[in-house]
C-alpha atoms as a PDB file:
ATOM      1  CA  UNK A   1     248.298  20.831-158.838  1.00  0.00           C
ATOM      2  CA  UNK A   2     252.216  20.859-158.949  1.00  0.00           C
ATOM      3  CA  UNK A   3     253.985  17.915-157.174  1.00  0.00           C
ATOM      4  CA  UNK A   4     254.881  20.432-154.215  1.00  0.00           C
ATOM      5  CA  UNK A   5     251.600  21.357-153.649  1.00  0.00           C
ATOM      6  CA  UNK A   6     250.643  17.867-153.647  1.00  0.00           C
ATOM      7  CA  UNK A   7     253.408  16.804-151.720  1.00  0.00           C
ATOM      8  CA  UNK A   8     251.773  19.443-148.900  1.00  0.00           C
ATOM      9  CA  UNK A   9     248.337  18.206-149.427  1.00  0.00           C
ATOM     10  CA  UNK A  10     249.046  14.786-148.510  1.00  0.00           C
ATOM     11  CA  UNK A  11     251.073  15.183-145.716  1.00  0.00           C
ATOM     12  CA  UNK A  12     248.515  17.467-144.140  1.00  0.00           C
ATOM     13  CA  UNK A  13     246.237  14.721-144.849  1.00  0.00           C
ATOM     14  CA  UNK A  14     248.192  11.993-143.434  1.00  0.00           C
ATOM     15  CA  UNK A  15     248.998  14.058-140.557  1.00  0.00           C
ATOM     16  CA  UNK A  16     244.929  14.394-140.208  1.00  0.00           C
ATOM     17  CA  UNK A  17     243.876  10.893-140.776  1.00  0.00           C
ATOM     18  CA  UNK A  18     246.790   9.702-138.093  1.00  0.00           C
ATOM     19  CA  UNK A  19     245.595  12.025-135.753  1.00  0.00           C
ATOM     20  CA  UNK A  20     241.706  10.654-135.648  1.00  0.00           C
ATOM     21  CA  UNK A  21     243.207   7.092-135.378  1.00  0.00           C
ATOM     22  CA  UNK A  22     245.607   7.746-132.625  1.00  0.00           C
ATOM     23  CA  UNK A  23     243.381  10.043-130.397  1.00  0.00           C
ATOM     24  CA  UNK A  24     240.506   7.848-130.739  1.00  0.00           C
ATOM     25  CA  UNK A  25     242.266   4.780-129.740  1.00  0.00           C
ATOM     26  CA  UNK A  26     243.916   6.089-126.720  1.00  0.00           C
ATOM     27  CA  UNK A  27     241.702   8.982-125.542  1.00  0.00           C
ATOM     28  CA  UNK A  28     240.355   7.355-122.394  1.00  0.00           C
ATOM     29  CA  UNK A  29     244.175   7.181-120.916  1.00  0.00           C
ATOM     30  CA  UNK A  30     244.422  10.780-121.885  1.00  0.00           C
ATOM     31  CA  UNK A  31     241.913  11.707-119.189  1.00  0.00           C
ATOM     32  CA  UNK A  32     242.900   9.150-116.421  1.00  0.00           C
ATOM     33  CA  UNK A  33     246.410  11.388-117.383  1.00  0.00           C
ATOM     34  CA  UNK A  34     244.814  15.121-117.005  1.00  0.00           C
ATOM     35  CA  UNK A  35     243.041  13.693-113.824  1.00  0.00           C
ATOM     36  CA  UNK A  36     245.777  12.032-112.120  1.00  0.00           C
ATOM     37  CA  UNK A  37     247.794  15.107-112.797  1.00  0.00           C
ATOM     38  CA  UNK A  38     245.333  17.905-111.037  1.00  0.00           C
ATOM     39  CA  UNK A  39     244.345  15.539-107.904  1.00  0.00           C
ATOM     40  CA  UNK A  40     245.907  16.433-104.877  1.00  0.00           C
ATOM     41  CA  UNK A  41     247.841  13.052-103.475  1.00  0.00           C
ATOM     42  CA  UNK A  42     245.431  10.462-104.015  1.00  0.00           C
ATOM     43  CA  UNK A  43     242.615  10.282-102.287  1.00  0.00           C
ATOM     44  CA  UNK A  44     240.250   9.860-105.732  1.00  0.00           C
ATOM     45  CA  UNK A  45     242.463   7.835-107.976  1.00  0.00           C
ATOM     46  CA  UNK A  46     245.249   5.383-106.993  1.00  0.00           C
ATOM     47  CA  UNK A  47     246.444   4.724-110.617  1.00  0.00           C
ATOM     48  CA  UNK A  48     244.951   4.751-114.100  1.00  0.00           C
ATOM     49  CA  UNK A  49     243.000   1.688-114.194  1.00  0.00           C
ATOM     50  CA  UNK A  50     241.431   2.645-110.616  1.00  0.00           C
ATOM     51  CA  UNK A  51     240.302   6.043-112.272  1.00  0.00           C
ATOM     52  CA  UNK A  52     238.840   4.404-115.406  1.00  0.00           C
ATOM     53  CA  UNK A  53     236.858   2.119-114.055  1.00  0.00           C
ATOM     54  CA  UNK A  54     235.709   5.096-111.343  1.00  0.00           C
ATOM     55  CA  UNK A  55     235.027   6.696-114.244  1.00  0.00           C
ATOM     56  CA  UNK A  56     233.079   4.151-116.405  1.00  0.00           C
ATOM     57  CA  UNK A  57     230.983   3.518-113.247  1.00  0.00           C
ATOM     58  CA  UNK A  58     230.017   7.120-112.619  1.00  0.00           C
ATOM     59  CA  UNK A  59     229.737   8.597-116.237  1.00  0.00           C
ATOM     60  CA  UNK A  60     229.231   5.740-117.914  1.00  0.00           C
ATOM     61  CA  UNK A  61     231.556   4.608-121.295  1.00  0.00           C
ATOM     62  CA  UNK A  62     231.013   7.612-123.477  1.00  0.00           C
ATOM     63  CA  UNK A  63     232.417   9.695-119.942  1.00  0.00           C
ATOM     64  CA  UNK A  64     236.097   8.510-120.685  1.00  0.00           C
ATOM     65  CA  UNK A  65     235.824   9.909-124.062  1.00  0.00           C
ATOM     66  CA  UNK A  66     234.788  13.526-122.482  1.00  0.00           C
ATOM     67  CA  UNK A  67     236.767  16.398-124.354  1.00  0.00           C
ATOM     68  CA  UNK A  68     237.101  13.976-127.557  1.00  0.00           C
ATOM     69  CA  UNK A  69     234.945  15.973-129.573  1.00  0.00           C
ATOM     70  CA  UNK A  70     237.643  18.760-129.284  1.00  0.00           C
ATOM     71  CA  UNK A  71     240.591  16.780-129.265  1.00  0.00           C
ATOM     72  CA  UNK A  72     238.956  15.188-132.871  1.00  0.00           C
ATOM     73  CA  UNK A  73     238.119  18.639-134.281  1.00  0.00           C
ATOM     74  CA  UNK A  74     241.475  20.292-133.500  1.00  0.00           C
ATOM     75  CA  UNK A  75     243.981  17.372-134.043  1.00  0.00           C
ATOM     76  CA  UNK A  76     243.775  17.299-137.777  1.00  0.00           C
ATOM     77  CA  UNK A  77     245.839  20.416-138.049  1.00  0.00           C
ATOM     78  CA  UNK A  78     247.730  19.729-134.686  1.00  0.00           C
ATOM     79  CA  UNK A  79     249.087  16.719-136.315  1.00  0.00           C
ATOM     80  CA  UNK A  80     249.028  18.024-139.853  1.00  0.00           C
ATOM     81  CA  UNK A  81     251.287  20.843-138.548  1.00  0.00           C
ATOM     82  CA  UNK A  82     253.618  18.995-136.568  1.00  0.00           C
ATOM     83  CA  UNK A  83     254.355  16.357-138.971  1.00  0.00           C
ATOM     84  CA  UNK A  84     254.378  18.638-141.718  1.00  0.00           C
ATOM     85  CA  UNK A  85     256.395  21.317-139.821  1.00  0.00           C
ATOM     86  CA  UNK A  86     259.143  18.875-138.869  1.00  0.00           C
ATOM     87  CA  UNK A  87     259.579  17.729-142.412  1.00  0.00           C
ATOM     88  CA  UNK A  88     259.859  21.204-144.291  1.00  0.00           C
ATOM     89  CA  UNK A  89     262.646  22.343-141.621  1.00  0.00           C
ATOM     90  CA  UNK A  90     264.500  18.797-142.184  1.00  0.00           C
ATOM     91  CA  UNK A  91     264.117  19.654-145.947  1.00  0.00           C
ATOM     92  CA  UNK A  92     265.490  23.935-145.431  1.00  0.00           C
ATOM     93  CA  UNK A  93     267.891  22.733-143.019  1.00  0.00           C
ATOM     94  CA  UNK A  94     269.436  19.621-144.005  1.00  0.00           C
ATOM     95  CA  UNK A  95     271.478  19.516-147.247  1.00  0.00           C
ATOM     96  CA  UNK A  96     270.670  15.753-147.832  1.00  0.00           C
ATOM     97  CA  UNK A  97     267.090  14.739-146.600  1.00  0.00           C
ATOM     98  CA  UNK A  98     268.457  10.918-145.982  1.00  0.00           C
ATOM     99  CA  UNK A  99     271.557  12.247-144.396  1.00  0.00           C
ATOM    100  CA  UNK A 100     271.972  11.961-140.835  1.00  0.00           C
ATOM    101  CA  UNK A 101     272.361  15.353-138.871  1.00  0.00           C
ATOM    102  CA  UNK A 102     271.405  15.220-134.856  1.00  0.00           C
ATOM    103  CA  UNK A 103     272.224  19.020-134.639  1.00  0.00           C
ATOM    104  CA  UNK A 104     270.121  19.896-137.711  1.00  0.00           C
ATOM    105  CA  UNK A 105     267.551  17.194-136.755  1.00  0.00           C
ATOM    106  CA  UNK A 106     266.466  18.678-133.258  1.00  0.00           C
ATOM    107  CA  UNK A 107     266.287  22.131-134.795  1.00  0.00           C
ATOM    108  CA  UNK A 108     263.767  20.915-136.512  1.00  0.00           C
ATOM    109  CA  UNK A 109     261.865  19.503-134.055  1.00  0.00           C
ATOM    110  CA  UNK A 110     262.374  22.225-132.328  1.00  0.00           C
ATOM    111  CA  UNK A 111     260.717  24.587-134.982  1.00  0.00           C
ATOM    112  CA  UNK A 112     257.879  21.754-135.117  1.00  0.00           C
ATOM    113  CA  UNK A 113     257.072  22.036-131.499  1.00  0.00           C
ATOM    114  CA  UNK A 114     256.762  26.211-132.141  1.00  0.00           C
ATOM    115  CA  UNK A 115     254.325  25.822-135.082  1.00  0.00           C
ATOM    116  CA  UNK A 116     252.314  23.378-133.600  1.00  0.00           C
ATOM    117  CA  UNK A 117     251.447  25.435-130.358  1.00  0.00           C
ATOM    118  CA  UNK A 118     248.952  27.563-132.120  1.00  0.00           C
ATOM    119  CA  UNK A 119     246.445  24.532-132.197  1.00  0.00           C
ATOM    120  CA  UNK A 120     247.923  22.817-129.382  1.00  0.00           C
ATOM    121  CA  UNK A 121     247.406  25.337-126.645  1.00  0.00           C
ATOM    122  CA  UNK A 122     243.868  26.363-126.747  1.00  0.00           C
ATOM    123  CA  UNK A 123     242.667  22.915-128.064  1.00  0.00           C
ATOM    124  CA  UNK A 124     244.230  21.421-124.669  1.00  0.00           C
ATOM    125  CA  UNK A 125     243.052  24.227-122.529  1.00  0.00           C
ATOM    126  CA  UNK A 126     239.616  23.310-123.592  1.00  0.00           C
ATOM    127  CA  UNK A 127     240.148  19.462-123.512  1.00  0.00           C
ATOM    128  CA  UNK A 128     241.574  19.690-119.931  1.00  0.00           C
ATOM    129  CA  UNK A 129     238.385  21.428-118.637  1.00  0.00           C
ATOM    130  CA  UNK A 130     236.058  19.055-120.128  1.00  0.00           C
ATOM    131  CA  UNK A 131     238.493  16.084-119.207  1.00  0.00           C
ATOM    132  CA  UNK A 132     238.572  17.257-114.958  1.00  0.00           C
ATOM    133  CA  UNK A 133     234.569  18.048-115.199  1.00  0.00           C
ATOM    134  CA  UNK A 134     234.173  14.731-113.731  1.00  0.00           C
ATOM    135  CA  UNK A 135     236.325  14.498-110.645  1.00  0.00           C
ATOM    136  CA  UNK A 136     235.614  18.103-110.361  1.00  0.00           C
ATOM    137  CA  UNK A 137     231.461  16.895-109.852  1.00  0.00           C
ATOM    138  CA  UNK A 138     232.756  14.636-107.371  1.00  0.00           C
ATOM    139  CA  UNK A 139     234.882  16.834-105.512  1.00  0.00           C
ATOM    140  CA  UNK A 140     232.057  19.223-104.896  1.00  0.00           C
ATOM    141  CA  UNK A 141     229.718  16.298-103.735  1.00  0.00           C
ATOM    142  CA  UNK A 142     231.602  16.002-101.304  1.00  0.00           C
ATOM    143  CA  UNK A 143     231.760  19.581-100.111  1.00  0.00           C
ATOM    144  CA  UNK A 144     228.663  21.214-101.256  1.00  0.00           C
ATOM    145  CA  UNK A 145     229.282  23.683 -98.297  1.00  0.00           C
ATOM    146  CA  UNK A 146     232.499  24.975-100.051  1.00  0.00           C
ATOM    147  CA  UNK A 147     232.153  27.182-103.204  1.00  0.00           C
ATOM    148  CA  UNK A 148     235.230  26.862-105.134  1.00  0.00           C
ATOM    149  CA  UNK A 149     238.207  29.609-104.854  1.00  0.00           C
ATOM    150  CA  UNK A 150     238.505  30.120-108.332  1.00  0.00           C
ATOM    151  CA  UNK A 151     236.155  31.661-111.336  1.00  0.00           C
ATOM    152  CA  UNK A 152     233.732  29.030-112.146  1.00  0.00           C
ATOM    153  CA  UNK A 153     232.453  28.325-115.988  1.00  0.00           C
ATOM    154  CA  UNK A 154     229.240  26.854-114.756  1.00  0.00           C
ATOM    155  CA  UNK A 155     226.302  27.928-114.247  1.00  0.00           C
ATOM    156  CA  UNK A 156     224.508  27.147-110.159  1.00  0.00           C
ATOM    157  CA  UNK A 157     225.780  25.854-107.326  1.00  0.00           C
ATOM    158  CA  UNK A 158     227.889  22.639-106.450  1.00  0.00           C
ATOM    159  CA  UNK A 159     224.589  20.953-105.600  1.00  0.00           C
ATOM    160  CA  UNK A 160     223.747  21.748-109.113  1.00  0.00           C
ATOM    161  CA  UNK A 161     226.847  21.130-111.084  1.00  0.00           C
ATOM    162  CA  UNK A 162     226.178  21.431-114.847  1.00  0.00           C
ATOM    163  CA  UNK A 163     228.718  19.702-117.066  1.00  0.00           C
ATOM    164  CA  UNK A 164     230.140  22.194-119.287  1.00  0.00           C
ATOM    165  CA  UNK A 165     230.835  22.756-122.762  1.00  0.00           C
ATOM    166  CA  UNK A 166     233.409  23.418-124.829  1.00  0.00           C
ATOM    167  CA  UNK A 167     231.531  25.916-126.760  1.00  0.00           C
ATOM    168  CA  UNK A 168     230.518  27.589-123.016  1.00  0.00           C
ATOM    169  CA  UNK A 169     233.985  27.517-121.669  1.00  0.00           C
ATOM    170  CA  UNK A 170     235.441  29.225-125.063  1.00  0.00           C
ATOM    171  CA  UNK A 171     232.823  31.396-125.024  1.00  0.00           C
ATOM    172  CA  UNK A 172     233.064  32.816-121.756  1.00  0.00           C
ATOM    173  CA  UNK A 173     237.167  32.751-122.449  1.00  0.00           C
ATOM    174  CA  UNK A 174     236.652  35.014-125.213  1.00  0.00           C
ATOM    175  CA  UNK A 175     234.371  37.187-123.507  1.00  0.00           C
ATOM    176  CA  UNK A 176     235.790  37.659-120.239  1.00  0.00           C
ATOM    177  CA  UNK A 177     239.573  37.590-121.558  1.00  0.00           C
ATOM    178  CA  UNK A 178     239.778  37.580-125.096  1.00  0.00           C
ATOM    179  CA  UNK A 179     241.919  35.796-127.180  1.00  0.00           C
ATOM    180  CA  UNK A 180     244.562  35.819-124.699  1.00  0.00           C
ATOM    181  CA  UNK A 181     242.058  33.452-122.460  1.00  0.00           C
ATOM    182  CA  UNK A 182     242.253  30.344-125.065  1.00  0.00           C
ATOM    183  CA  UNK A 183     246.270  30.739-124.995  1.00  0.00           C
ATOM    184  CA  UNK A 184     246.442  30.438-121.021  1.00  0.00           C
ATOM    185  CA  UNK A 185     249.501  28.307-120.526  1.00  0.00           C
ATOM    186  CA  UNK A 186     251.115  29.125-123.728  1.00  0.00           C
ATOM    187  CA  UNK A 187     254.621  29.270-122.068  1.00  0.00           C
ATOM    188  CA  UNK A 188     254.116  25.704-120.140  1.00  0.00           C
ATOM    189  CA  UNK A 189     252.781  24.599-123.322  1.00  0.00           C
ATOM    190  CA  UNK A 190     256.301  25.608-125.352  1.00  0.00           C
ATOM    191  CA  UNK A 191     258.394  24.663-122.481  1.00  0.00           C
ATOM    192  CA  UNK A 192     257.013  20.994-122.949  1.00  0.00           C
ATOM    193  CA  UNK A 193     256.052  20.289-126.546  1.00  0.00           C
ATOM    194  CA  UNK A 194     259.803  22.002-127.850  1.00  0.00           C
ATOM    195  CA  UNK A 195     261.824  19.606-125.680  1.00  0.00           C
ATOM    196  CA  UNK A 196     259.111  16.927-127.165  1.00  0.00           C
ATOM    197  CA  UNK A 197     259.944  17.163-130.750  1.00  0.00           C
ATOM    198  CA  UNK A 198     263.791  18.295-130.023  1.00  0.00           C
ATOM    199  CA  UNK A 199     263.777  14.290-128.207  1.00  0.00           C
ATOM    200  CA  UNK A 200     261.306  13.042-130.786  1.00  0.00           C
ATOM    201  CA  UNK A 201     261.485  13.708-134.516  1.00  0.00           C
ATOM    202  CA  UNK A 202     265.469  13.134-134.270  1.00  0.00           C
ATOM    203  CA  UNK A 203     265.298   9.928-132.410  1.00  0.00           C
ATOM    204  CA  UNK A 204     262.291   8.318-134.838  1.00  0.00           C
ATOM    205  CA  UNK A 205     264.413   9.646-138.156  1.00  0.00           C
ATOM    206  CA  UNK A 206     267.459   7.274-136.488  1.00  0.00           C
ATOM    207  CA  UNK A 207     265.335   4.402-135.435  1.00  0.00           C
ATOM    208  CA  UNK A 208     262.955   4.306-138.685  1.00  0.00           C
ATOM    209  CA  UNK A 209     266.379   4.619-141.128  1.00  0.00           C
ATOM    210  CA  UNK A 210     267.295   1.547-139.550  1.00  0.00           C
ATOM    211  CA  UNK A 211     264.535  -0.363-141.068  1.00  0.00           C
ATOM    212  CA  UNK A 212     264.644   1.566-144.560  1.00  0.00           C
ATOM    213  CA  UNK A 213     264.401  -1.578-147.444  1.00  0.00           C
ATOM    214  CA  UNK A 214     266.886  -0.449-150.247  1.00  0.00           C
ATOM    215  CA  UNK A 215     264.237  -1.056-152.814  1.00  0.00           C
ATOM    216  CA  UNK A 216     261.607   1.084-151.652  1.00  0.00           C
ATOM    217  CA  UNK A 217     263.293   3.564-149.766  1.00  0.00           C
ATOM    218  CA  UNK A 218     260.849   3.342-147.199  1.00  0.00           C
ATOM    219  CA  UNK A 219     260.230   1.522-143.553  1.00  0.00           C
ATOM    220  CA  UNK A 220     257.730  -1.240-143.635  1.00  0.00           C
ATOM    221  CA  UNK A 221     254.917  -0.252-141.114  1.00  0.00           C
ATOM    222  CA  UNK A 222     255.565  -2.463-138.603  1.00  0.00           C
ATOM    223  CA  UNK A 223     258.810  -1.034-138.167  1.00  0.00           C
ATOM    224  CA  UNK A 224     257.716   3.113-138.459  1.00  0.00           C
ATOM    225  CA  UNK A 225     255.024   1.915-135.583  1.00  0.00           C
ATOM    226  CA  UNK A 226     257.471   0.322-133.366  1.00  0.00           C
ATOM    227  CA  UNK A 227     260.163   3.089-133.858  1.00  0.00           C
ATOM    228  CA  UNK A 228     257.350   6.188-133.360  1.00  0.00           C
ATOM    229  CA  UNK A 229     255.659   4.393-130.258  1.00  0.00           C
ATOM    230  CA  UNK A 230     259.461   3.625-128.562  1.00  0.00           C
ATOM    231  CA  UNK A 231     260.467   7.428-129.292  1.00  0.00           C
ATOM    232  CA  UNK A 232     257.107   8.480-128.725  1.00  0.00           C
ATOM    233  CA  UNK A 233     257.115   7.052-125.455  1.00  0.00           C
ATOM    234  CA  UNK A 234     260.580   8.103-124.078  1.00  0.00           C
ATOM    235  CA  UNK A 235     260.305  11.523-125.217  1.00  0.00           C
ATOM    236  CA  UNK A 236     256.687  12.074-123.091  1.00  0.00           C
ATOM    237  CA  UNK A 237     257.792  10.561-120.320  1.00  0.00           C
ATOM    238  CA  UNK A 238     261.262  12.915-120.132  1.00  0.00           C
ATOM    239  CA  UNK A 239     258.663  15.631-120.407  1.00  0.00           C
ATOM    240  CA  UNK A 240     256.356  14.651-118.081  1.00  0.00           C
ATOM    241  CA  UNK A 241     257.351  17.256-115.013  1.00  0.00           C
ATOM    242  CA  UNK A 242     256.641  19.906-117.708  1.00  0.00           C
ATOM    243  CA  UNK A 243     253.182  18.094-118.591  1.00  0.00           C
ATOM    244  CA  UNK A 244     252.382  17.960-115.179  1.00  0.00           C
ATOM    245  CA  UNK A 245     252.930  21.812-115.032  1.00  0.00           C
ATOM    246  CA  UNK A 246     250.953  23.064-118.097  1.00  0.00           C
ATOM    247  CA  UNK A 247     248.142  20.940-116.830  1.00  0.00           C
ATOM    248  CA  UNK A 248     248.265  22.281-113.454  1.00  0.00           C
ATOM    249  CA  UNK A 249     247.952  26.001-114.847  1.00  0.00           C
ATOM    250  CA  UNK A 250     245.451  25.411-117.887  1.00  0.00           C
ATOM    251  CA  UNK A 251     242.760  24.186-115.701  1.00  0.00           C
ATOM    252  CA  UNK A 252     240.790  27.159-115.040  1.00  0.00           C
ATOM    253  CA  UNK A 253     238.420  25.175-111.859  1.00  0.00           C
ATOM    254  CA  UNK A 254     239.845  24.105-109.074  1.00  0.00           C
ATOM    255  CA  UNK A 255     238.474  21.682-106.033  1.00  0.00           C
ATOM    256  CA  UNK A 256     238.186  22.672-102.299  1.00  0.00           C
ATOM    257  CA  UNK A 257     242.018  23.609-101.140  1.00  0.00           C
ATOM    258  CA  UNK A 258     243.128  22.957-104.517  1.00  0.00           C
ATOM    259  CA  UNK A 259     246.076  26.435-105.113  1.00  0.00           C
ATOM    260  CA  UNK A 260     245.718  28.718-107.845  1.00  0.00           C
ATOM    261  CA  UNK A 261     248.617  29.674-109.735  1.00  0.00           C
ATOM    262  CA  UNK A 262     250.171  32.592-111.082  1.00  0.00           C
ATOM    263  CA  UNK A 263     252.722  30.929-113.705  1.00  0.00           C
ATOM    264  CA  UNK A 264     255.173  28.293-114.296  1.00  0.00           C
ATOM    265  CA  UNK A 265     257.307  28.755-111.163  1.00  0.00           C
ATOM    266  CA  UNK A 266     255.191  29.699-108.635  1.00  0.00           C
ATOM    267  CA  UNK A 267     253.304  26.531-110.077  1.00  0.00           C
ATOM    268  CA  UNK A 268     256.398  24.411-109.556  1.00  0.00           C
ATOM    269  CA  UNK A 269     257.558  25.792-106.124  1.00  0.00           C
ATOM    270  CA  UNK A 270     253.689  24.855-104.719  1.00  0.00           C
ATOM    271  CA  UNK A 271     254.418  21.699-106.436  1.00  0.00           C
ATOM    272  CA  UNK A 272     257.535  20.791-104.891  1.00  0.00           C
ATOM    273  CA  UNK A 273     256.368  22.296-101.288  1.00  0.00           C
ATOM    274  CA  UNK A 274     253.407  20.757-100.922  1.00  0.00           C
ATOM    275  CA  UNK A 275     253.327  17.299-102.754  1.00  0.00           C
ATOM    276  CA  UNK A 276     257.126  16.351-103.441  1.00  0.00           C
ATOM    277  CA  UNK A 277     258.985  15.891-106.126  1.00  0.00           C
ATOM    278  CA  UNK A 278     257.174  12.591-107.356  1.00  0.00           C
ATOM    279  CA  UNK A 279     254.126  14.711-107.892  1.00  0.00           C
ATOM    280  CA  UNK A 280     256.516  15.894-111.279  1.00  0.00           C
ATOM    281  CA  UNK A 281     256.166  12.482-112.537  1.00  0.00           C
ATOM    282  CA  UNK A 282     252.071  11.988-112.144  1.00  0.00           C
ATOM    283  CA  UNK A 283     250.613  10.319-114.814  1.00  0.00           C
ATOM    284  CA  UNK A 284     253.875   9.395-116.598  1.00  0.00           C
ATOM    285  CA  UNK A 285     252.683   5.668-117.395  1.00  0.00           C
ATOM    286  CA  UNK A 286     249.432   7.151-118.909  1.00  0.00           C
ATOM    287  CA  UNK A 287     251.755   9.951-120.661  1.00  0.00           C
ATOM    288  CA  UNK A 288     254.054   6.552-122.009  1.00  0.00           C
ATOM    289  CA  UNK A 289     250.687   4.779-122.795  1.00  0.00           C
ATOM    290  CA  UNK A 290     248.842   7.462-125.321  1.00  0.00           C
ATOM    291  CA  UNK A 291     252.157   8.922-126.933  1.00  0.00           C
ATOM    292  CA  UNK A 292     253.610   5.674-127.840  1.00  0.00           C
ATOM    293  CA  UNK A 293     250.456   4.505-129.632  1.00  0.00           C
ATOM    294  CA  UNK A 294     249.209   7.738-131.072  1.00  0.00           C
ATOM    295  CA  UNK A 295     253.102   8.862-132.991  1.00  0.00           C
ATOM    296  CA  UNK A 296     253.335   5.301-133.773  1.00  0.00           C
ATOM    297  CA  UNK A 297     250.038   5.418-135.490  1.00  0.00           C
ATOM    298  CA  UNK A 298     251.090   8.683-136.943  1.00  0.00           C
ATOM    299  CA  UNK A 299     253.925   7.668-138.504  1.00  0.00           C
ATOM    300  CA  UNK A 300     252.563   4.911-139.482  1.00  0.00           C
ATOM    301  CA  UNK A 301     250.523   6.410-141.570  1.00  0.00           C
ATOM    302  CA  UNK A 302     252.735   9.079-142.946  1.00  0.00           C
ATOM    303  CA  UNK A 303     255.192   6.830-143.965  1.00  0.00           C
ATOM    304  CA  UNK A 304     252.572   4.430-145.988  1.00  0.00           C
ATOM    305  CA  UNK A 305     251.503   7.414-147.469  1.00  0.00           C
ATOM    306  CA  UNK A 306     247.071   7.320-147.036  1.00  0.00           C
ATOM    307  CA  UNK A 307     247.545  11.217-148.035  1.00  0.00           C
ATOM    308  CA  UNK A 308     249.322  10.516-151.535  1.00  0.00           C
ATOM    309  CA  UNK A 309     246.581   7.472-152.234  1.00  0.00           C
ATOM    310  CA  UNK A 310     243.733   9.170-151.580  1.00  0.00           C
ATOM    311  CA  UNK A 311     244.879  12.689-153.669  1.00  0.00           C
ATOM    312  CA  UNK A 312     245.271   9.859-156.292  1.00  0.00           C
ATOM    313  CA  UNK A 313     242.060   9.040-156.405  1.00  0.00           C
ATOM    314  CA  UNK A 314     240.725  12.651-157.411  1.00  0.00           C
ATOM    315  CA  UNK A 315     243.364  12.905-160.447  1.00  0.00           C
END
């Protein structure tokens, strides 16, 4: 294996193993996110730790980890993209790797954010649906009279509410829509994770240079943590309106009264009309709360280099 290939191979698997960590530690704030974000005012949840512990006490601990499973199969090559995305542009479009470039720097992000949205988009269309199931199930408990205005993945009545699958829910995507079905929300999905990495990748490279030792020519962890979870967190919560969005349109099941919408801006004019303009903003603190953690893992991780000791091992 030549030292580019290797290179590759263990920033894929960094990218991977920071990717398990991350989503594993912060996965229950994910959801209280995804269902602050599709309720309707707030009549179900006041805040995130009033819809985790609504949550732990109606589906138990395991039901604040619902949609991990695909969020843990897909985010090895989410992450393993992203990262690994970000650094080959930085390498094609930066003369010096180490020199600093802002311009150059948030192209790169930018083209990290493109690359990334073909694992991104149908892994969080999926996640989202199992993610709501629960204060969906509630919603039609409490109007069993009402069937639900839009196309329904499960199978019975409200009465009846089966929790579904991701393995259903793709399914019936594929069947009734075709690939086009996974990719629902691919525009929202650009429109927030571009910005993302343009705010990201440029303001970690600044704040992790700052804590490059001379010898080593690398930050210590500590400091790669801190400086991912601090860009981490401002970039998702500049994006958050645009979050708030691609949510809003990727889940396929609505509750009683709940709109329907037809794309980003008749999504955001409904949003505006009918809720305000702090409904842009819902879920921001949760947003904060699982970016900053999971990029600080991440590059973490990539910067003590797990991929390059573990390829070691097998030479």
């Amino acid at each position: 294996m030549s030292n580019q290939d290797l290179s590759i191979a263990a920033k894929l698997i960094n990218g991977g193993v920071a990717g398990l960590v991350g989503v594993t530690c912060v996965f229950p704030i994910d959801l209280a996110k995804t269902r602050l974000q599709n309720q309707h005012g707030k009549d179900m949840y006041k805040g995130m730790i009033d819809c985790l512990m609504k949550t732990a006490r109606a589906e138990g601990f395991l039901g604040m980890y619902r949609g991990a499973a695909v969020n843990l199969t897909l985010v090895t090559p989410e992450k393993a993209i992203k990262l690994a995305a970000n650094d080959f542009f930085r390498q094609l479009l930066m003369e010096d790797g180490m020199q600093r470039n802002l311009k150059m720097e948030m192209l790169a992000g930018c083209g990290a954010g493109m690359c990334q949205v073909v694992v991104t988009c149908p892994m969080e269309m999926l996640k989202i649906q199992l993610q709501d199931a629960g204060r969906l199930a509630v919603s039609h408990q409490g109007s069993t009279s009402s069937p639900s205005s839009s196309r329904s993945y499960t199978t019975g009545s409200a009465s009846t509410y089966k929790r579904p699958s991701a393995t259903l829910i793709a399914w019936e995507l594929l069947r009734t829509k075709g690939l086009a079905g996974l990719y629902k929300g691919l525009g929202a999905t650009l429109l927030r994770d571009i910005p993302f990495s343009i705010i990201y990748f440029p303001m970690f490279a600044n704040l992790n240079n700052l804590g490059v030792h001379e010898l080593t020519g690398k930050a210590s962890f500590v400091h790669s943590f801190m400086s991912g979870c601090v860009a981490g967190s401002m970039a998702a919560v500049a994006v958050t309106p645009l979050d708030v969005l691609k949510t809003r349109i990727q889940t396929l099941k609505k509750g009683q009264g709940e709109d329907i919408y037809s794309g980003i801006m008749d999504c955001a004019r409904k949003l505006w009309i009918q809720e305000g303009p702090s409904a842009f903003m819902k879920g921001a603190g949760c947003r904060a709360l699982v970016i900053a953690p999971l990029f600080g893992i991440a590059q973490g991780v990539y910067f003590i280099g797990i991929g390059e000791h573990i390829l070691k091992c097998f030479e």
